[in-house]
N, C-alpha and C. Protein backbone atom coordinates (compact mmCIF):
# COMPACT_ATOMS: atom_id res chain seq x y z
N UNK A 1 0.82 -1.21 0.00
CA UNK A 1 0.00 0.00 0.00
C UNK A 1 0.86 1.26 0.00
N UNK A 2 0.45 1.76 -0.96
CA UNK A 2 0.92 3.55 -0.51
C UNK A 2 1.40 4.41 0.62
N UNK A 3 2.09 4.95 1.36
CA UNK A 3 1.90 5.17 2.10
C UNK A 3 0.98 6.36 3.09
N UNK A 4 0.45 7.07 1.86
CA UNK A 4 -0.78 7.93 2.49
C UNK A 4 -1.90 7.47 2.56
N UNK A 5 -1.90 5.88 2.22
CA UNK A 5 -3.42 5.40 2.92
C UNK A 5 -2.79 4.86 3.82
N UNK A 6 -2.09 4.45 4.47
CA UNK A 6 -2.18 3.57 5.99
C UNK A 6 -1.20 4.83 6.81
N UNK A 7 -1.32 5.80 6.68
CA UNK A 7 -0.30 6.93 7.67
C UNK A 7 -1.31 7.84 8.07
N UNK A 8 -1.35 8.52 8.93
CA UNK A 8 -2.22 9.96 9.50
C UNK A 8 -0.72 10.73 10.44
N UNK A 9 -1.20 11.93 9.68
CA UNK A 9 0.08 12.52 10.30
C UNK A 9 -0.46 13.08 11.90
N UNK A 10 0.70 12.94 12.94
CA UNK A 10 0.39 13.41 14.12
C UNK A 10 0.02 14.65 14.45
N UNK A 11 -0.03 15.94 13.29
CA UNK A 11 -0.51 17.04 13.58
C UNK A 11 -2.41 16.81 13.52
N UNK A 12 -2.72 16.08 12.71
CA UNK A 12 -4.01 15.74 12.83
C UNK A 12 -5.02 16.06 13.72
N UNK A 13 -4.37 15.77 14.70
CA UNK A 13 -4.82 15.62 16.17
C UNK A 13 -5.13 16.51 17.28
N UNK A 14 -3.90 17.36 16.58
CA UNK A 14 -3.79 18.78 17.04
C UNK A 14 -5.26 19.61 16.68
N UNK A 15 -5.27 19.28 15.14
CA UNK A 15 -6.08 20.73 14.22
C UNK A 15 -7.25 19.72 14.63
N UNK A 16 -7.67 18.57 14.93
CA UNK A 16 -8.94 18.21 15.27
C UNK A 16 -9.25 18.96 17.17
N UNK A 17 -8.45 18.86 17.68
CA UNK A 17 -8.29 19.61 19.17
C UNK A 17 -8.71 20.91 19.07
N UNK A 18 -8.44 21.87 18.14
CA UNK A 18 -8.95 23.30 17.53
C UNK A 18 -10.05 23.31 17.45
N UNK A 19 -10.75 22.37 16.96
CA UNK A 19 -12.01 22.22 16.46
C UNK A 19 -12.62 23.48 15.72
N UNK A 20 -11.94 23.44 14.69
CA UNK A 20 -11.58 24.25 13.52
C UNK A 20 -11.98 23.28 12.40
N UNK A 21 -12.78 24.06 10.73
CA UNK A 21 -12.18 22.83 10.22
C UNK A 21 -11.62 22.63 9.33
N UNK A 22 -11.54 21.22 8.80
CA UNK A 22 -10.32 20.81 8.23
C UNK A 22 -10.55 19.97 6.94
N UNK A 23 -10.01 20.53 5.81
CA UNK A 23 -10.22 20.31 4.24
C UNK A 23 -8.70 19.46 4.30
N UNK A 24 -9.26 18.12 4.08
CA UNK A 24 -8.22 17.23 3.75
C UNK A 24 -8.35 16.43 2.39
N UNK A 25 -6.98 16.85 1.72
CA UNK A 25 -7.02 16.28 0.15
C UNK A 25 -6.35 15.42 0.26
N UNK A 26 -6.82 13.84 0.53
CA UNK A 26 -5.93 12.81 0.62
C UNK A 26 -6.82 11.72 -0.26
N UNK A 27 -5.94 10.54 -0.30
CA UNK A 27 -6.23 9.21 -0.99
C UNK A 27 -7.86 8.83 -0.39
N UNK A 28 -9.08 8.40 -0.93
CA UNK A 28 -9.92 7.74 0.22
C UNK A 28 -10.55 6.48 -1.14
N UNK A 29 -10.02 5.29 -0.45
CA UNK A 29 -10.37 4.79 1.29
C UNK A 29 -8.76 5.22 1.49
N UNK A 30 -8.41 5.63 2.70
CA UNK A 30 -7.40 5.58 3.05
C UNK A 30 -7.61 5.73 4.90
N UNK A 31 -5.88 6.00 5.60
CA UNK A 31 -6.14 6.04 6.74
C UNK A 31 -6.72 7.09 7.23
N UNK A 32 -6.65 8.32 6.63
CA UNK A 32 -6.71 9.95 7.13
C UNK A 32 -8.09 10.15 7.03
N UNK A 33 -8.63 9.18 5.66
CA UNK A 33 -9.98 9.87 5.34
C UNK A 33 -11.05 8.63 5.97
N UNK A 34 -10.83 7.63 6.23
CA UNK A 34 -11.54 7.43 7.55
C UNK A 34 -11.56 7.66 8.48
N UNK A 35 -10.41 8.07 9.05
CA UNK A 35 -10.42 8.83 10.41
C UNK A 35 -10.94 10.16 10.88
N UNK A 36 -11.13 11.00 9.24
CA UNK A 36 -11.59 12.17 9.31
C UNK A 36 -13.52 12.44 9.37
N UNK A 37 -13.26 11.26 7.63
CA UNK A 37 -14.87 11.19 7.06
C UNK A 37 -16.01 11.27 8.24
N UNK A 38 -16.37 10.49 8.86
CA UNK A 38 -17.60 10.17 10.11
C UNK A 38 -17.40 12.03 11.12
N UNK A 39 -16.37 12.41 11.07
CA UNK A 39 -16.52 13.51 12.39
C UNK A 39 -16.84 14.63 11.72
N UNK A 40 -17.78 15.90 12.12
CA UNK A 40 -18.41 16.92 11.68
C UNK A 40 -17.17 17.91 11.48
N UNK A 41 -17.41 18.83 10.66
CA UNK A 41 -16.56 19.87 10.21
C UNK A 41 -15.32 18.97 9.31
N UNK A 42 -15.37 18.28 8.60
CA UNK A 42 -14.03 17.24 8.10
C UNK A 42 -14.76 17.22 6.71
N UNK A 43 -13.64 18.02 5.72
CA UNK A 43 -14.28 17.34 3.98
C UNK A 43 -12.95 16.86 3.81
N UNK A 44 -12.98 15.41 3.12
CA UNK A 44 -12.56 14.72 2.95
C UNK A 44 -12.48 14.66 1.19
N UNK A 45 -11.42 15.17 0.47
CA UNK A 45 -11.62 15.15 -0.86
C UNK A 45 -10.59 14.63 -1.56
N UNK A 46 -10.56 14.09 -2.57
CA UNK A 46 -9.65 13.66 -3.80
C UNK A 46 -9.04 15.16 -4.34
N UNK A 47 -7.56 14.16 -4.41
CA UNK A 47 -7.17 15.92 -5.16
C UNK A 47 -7.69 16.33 -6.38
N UNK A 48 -8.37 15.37 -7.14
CA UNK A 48 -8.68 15.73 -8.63
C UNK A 48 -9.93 16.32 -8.39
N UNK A 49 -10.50 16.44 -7.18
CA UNK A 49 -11.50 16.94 -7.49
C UNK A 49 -11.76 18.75 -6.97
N UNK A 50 -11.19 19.59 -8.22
CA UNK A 50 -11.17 20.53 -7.78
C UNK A 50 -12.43 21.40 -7.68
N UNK A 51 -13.41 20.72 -8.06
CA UNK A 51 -14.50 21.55 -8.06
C UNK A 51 -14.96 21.53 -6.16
N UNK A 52 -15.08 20.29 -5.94
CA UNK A 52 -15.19 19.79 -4.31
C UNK A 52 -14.62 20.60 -3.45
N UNK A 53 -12.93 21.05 -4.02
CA UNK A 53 -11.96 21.56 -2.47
C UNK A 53 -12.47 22.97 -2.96
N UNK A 54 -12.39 23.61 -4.04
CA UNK A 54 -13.41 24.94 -3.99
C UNK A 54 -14.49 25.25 -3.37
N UNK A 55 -15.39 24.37 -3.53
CA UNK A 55 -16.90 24.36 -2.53
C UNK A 55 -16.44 24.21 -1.51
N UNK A 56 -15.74 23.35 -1.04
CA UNK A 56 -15.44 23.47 0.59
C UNK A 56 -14.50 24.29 1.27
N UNK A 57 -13.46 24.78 0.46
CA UNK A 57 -13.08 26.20 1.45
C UNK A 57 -13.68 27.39 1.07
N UNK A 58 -14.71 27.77 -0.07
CA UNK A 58 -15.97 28.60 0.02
C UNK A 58 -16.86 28.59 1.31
N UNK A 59 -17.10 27.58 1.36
CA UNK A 59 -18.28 27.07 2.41
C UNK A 59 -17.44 27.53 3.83
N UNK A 60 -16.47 27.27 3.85
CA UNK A 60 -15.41 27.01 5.48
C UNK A 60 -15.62 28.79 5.41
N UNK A 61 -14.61 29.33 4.37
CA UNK A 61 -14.51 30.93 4.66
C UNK A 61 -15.52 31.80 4.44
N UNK A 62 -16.50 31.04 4.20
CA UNK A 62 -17.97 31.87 4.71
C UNK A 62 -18.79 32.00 5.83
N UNK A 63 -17.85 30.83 6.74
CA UNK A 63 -19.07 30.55 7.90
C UNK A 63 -17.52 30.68 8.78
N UNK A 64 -16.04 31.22 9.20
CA UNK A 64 -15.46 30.86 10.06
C UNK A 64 -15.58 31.25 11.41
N UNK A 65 -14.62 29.91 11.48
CA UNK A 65 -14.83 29.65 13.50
C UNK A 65 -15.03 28.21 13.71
N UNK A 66 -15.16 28.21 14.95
CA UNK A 66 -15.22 26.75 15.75
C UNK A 66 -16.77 26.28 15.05
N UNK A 67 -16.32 24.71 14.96
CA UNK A 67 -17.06 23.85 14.48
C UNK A 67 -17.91 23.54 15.94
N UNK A 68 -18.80 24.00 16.24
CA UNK A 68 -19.91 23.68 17.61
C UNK A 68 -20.57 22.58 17.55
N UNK A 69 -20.63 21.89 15.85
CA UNK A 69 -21.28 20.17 15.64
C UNK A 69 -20.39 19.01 15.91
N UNK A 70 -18.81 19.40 16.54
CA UNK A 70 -18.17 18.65 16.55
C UNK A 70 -17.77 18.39 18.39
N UNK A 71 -18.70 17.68 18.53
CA UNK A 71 -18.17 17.49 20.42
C UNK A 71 -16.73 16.85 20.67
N UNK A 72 -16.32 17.63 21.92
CA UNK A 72 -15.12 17.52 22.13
C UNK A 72 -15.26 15.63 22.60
N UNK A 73 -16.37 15.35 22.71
CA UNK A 73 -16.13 13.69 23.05
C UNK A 73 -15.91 12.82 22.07
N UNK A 74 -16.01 13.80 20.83
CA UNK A 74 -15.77 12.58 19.67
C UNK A 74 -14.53 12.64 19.40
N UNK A 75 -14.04 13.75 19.58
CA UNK A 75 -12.05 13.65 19.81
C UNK A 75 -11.50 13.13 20.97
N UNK A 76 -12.12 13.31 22.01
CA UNK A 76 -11.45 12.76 23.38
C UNK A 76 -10.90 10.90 23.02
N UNK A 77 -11.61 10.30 21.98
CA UNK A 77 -11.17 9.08 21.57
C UNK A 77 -9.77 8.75 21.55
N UNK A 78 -9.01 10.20 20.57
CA UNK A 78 -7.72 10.28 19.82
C UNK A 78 -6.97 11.15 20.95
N UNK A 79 -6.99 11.03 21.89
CA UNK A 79 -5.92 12.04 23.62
C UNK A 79 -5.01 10.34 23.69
N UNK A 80 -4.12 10.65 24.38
CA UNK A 80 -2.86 10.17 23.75
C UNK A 80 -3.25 9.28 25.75
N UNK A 81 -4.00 9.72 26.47
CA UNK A 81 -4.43 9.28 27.70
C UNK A 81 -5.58 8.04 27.02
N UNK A 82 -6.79 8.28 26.80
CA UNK A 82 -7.54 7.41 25.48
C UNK A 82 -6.82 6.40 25.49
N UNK A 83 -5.66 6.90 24.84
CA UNK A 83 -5.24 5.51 23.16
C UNK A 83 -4.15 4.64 24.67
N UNK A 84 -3.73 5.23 25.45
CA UNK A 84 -2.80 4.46 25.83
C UNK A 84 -4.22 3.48 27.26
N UNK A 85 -4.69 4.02 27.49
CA UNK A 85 -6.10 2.68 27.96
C UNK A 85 -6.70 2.05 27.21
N UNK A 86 -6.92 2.26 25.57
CA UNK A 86 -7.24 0.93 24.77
C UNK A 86 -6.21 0.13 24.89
N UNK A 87 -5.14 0.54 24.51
CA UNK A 87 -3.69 -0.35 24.31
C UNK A 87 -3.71 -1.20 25.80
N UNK A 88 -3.84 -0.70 27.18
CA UNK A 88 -4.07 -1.55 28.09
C UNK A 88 -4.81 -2.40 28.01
N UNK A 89 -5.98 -2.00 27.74
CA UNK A 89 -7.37 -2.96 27.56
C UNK A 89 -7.05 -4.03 26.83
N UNK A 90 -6.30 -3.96 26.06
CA UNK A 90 -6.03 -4.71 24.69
C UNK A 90 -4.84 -5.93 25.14
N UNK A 91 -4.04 -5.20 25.75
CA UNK A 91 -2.71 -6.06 26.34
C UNK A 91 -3.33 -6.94 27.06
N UNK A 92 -4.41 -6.04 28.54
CA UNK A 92 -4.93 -7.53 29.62
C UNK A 92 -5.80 -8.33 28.79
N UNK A 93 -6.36 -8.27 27.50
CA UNK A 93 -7.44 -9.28 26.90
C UNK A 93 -6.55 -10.21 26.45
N UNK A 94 -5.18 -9.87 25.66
CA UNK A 94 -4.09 -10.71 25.10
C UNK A 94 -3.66 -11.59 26.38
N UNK A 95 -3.22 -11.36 27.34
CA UNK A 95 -2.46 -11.79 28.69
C UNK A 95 -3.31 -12.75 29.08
N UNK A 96 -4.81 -12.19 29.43
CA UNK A 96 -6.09 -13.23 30.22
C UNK A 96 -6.22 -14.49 28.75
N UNK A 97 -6.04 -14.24 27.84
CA UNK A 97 -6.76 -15.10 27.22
C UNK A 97 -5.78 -16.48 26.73
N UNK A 98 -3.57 -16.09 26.97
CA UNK A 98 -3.08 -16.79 27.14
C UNK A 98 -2.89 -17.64 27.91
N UNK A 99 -3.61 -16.81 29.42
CA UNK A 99 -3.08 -17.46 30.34
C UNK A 99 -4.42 -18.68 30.66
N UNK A 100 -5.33 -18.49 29.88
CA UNK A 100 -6.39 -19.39 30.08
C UNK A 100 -6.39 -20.31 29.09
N UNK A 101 -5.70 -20.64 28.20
CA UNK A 101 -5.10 -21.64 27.36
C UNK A 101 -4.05 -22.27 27.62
């Protein structure tokens, strides 16, 4: 695979924390644009499609400011506190389920 479908860059995370939004011209299906697609304020576009990234930073610099449809709980997923308690969760399911075999 390519590497801009299985990569999301770590600033990501940041400009989703802003809750600002965010016109991303990447590969889709890829990693960025599923991670983006489902959350409010996120256009997700092909670069060829220039008619799309026009409409959408029209649309963005007509209305700017904080995205208010985007709850801070649907980012709280991607906090680096989050990801490191799935990764626990994940380790004791691996551990319990060796040790019961």
């Amino acid at each position: 695979p390519n590497v801009t479908e299985v990569s999301v860059p770590g600033r990501i995370y940041e400009m989703l924390r802003a809750q600002r939004p965010i016109i991303a011209v990447t590969p889709s299906p890829g990693a960025l644009a599923n991670l983006l697609a489902p959350l409010a304020g996120c256009d997700v576009l092909d670069r060829k499609d220039t008619s799309g990234i026009a409409a959408a930073v029209d649309r963005h610099a007509s209305s700017p400011g904080i995205i208010q449809s985007r709850p801070l709980t649907q980012i709280k997923q991607f906090e680096r506190r989050e990801q490191t308690r799935q990764l626990s969760d994940l380790l004791h399911m691996a551990i319990n389920k060796r040790v019961k075999t």
